[in-house]
Protein backbone atom coordinates (compact mmCIF):
# COMPACT_ATOMS: atom_id res chain seq x y z
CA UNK A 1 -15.96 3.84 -12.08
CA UNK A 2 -18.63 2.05 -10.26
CA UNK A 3 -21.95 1.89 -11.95
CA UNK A 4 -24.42 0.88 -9.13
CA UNK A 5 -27.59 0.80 -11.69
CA UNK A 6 -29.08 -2.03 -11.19
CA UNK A 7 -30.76 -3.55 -14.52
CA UNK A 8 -34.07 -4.38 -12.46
CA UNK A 9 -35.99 -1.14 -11.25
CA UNK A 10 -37.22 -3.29 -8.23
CA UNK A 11 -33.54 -3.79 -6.89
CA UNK A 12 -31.64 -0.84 -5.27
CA UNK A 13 -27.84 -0.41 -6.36
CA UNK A 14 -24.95 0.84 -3.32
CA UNK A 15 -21.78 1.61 -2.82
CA UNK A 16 -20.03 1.18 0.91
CA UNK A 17 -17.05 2.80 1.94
CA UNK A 18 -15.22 4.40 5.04
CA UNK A 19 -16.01 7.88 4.97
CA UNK A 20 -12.42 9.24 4.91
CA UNK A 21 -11.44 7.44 2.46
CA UNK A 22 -11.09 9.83 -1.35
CA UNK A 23 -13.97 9.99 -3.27
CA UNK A 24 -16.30 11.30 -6.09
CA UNK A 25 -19.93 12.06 -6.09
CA UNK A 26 -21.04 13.63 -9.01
CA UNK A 27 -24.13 15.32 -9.49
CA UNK A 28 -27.05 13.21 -10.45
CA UNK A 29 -28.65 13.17 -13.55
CA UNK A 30 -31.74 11.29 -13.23
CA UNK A 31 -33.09 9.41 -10.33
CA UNK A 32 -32.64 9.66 -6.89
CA UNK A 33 -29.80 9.57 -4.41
CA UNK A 34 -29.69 8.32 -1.16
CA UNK A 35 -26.65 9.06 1.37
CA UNK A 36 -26.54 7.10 4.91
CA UNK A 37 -23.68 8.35 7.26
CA UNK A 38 -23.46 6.54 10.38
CA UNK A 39 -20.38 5.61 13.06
CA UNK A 40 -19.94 2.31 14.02
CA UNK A 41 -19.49 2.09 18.18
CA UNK A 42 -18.67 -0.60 20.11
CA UNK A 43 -20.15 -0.30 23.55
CA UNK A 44 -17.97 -1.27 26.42
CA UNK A 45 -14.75 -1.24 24.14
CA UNK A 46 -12.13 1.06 25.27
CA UNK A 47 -10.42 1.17 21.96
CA UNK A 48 -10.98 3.68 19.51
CA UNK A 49 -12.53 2.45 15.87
CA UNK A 50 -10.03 3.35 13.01
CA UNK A 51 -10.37 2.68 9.57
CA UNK A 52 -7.56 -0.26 8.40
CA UNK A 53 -4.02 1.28 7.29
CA UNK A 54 -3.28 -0.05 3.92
CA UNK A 55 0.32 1.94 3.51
CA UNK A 56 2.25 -1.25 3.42
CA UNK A 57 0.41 -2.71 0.88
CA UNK A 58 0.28 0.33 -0.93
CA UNK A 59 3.95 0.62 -1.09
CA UNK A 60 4.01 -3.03 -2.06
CA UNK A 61 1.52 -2.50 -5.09
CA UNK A 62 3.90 0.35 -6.44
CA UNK A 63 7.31 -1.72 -5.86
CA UNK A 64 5.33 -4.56 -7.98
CA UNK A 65 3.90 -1.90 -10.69
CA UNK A 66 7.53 -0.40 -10.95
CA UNK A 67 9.21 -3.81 -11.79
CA UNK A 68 6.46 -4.86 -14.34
CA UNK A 69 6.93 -1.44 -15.88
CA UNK A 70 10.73 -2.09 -16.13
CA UNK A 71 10.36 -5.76 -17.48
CA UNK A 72 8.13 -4.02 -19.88
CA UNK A 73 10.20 -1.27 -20.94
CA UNK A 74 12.82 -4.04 -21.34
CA UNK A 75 11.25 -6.04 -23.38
CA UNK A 76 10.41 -3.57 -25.66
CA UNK A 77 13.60 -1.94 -26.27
């Protein structure tokens, strides 16, 4: 969990992230919140902007996970 509280009142805590990508906002307790949404554009680019596709490394992490968690399990038995 990200605590963006900064320990000097005169400094302003964030969190930035692609807007599709899953989230929590809980409701806040004391204080303020402040929420900029914005799209980034390139002008003159014919592309279309898409937010990076991590499902390779993803797949990766869980391979990696699933082997330590074997080695583990061996270790232990």
């Amino acid at each position: 969990m990200l605590d963006p509280r900064p320990e000097e009142p005169s400094e302003i805590g964030f969190a930035a992230f692609y807007a599709d990508c899953v989230h929590e906002v809980r409701p806040v307790k004391t204080g303020c919140r402040l929420t900029l949404v914005y799209n980034l554009r390139f002008v003159g680019n014919r592309r279309s902007l898409k937010a990076p596709d991590y499902r390779a490394e993803h797949g990766r992490v869980v391979q990696l996970l699933r082997s330590w968690a074997s080695a583990e399990d061996e270790l232990t038995s």
